[in-house]
C-alpha atoms as a PDB file:
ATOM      1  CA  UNK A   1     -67.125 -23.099 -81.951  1.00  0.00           C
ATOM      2  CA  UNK A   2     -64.204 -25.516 -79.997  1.00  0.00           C
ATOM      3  CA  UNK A   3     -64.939 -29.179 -80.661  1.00  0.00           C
ATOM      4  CA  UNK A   4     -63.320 -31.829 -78.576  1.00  0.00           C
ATOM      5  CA  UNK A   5     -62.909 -34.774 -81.460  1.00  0.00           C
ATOM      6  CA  UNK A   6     -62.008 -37.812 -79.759  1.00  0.00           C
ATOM      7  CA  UNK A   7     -60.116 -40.696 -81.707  1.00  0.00           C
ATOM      8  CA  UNK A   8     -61.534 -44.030 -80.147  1.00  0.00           C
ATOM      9  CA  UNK A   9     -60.725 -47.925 -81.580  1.00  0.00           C
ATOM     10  CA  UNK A  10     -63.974 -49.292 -82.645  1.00  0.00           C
ATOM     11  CA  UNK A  11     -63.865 -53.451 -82.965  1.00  0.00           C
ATOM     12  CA  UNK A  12     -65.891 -53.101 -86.410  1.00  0.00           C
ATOM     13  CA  UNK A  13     -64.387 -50.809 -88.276  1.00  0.00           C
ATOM     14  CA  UNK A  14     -61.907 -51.801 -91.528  1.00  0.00           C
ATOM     15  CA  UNK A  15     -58.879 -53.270 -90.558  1.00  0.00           C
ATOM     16  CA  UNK A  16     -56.273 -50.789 -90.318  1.00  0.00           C
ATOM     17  CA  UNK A  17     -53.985 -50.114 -93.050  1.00  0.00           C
ATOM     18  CA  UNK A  18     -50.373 -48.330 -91.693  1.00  0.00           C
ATOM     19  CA  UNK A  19     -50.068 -47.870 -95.636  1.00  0.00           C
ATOM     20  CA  UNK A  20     -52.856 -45.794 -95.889  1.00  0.00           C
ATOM     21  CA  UNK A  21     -53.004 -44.392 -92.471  1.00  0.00           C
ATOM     22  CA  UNK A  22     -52.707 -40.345 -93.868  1.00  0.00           C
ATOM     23  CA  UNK A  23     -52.904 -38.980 -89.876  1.00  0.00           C
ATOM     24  CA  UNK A  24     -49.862 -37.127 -90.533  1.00  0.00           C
ATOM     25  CA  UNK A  25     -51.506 -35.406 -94.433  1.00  0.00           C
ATOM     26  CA  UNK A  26     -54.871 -34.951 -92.017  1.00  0.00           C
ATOM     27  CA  UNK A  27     -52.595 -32.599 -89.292  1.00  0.00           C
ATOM     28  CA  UNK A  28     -50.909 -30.658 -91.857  1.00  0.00           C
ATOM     29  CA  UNK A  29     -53.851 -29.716 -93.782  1.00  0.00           C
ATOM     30  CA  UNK A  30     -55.888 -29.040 -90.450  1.00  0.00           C
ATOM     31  CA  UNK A  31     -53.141 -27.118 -89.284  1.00  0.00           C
ATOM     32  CA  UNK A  32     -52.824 -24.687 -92.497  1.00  0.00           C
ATOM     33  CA  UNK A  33     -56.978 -24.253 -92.327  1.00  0.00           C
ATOM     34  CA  UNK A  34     -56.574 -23.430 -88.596  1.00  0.00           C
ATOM     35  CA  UNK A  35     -59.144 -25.485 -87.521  1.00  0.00           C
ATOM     36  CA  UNK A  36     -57.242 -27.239 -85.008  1.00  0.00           C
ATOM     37  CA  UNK A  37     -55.636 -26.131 -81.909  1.00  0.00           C
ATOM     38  CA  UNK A  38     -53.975 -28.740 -80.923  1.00  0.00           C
ATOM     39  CA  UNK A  39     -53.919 -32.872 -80.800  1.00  0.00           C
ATOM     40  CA  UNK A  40     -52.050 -36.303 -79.730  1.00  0.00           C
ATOM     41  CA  UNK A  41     -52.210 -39.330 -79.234  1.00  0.00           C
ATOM     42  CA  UNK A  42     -52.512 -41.193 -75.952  1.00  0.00           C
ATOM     43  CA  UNK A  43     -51.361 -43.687 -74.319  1.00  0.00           C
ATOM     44  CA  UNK A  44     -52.836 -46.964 -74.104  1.00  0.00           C
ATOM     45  CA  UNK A  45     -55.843 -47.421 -71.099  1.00  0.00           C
ATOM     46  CA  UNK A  46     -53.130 -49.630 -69.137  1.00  0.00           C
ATOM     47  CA  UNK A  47     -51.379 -46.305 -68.189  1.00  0.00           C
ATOM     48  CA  UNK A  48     -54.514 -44.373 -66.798  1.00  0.00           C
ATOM     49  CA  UNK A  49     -54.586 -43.223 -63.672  1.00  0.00           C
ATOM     50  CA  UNK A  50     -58.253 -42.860 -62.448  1.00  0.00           C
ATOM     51  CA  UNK A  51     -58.700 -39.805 -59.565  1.00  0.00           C
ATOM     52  CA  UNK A  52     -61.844 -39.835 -57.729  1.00  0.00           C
ATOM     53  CA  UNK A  53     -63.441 -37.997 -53.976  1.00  0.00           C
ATOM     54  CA  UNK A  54     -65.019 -40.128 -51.846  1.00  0.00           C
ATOM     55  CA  UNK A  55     -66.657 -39.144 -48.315  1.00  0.00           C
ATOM     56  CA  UNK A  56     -63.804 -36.777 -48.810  1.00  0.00           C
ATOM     57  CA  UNK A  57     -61.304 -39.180 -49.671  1.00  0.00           C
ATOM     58  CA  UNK A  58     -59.116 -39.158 -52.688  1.00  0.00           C
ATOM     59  CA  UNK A  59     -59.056 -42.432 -54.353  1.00  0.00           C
ATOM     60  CA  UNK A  60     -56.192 -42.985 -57.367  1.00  0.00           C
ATOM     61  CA  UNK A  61     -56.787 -45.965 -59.032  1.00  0.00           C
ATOM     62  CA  UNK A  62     -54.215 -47.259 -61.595  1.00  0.00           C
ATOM     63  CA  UNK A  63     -56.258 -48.242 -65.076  1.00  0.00           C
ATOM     64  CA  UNK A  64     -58.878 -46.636 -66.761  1.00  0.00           C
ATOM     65  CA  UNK A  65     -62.268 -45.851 -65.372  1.00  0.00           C
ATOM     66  CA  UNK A  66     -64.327 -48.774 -67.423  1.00  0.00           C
ATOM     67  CA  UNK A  67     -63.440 -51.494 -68.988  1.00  0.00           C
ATOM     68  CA  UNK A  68     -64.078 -51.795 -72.758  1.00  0.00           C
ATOM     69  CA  UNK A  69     -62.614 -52.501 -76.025  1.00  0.00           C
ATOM     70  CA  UNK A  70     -63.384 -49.168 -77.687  1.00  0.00           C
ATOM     71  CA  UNK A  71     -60.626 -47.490 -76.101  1.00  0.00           C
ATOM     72  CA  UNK A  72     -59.920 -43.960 -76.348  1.00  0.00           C
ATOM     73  CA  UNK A  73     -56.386 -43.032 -78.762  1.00  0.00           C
ATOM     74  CA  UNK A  74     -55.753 -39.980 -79.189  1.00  0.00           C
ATOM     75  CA  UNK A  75     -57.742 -36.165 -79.357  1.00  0.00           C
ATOM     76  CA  UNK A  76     -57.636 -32.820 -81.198  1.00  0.00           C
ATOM     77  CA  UNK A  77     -59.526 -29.674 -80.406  1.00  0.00           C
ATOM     78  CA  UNK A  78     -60.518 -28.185 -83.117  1.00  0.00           C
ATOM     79  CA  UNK A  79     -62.544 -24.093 -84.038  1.00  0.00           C
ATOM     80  CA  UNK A  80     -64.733 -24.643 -86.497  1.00  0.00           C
ATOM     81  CA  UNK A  81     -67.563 -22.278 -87.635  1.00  0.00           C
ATOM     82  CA  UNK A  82     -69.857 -24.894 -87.043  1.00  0.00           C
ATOM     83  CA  UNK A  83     -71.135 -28.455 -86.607  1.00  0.00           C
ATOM     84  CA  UNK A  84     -70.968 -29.340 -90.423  1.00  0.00           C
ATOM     85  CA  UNK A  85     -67.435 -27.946 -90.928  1.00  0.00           C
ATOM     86  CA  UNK A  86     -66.545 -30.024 -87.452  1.00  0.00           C
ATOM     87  CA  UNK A  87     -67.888 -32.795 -89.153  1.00  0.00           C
ATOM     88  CA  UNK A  88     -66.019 -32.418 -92.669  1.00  0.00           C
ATOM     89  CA  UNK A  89     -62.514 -32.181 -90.907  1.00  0.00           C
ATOM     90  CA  UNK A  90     -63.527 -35.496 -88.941  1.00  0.00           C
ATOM     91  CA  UNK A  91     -64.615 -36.916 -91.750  1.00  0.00           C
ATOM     92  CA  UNK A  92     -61.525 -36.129 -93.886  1.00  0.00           C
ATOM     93  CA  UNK A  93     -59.146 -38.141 -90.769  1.00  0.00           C
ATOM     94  CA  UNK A  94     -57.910 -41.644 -91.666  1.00  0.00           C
ATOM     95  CA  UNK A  95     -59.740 -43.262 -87.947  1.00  0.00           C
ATOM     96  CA  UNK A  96     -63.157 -42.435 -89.328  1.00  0.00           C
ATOM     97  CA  UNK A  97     -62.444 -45.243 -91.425  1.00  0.00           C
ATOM     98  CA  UNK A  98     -60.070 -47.522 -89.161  1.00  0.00           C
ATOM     99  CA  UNK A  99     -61.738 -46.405 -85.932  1.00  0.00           C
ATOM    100  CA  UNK A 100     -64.451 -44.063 -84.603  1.00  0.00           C
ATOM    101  CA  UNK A 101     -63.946 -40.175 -84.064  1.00  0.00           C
ATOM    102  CA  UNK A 102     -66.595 -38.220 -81.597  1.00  0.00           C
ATOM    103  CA  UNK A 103     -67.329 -34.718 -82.022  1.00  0.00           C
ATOM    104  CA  UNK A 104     -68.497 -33.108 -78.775  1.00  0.00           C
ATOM    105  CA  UNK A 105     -68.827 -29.466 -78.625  1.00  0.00           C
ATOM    106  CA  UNK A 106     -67.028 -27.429 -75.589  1.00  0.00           C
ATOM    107  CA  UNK A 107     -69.394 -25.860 -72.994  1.00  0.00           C
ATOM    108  CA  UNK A 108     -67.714 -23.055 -71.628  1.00  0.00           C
ATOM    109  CA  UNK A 109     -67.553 -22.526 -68.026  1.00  0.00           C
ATOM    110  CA  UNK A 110     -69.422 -19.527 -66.897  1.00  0.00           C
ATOM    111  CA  UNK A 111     -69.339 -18.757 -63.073  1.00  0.00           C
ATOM    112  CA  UNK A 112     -72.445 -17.143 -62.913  1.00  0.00           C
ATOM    113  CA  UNK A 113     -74.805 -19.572 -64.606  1.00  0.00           C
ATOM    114  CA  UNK A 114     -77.567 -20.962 -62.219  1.00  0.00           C
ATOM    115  CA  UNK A 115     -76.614 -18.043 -59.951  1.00  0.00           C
END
């Protein structure tokens, strides 16, 4: 199963630690199981560029979509067998302690559902 895990700052987690941040340990490890495909950071929200369709109308809008101060860091996509291994490997990453991680599973695009 691919698992979007999203690494978000979360105002009330512990106070981060660059001493003990192990991000780099996390990737290697991950890596070598071959649960995840691939991962970064991001940018900070300041350098979003928001693309919408209006009455057929593109609108670009510099800045993220919504204000807020759990703001998005970083992703990985990860294959794991299932839910509870998803939720080991988030587990195991240093921003389940300093931030927040959310696990959402892919839904795969299939052209002839609701057909």
């Amino acid at each position: 199963m691919e698992f979007l895990m999203i690494v978000a700052a979360d105002p009330e987690a512990e106070p981060y630690v660059a001493e003990e941040d192990t991000a780099e340990a996390w990737v290697e490890e991950m890596d070598g199981r071959g649960v995840r495909v691939r991962g970064n950071r991001l940018h900070p929200a300041e350098r979003a560029t928001t693309v919408r369709r209006r009455g057929g109308r593109v609108l670009v809008t510099d800045g993220p979509f919504a204000e807020t101060k759990e703001t998005i860091l970083g992703y990985d996509v990860l294959e794991c067998a299932s839910l509870e291994e998803a939720i080991e490997v988030a587990a195991k990453h240093p921003m389940a302690r300093f931030g927040r991680l959310e696990l959402r599973p892919a839904w795969p695009f299939d052209p002839d559902e609701g057909a």
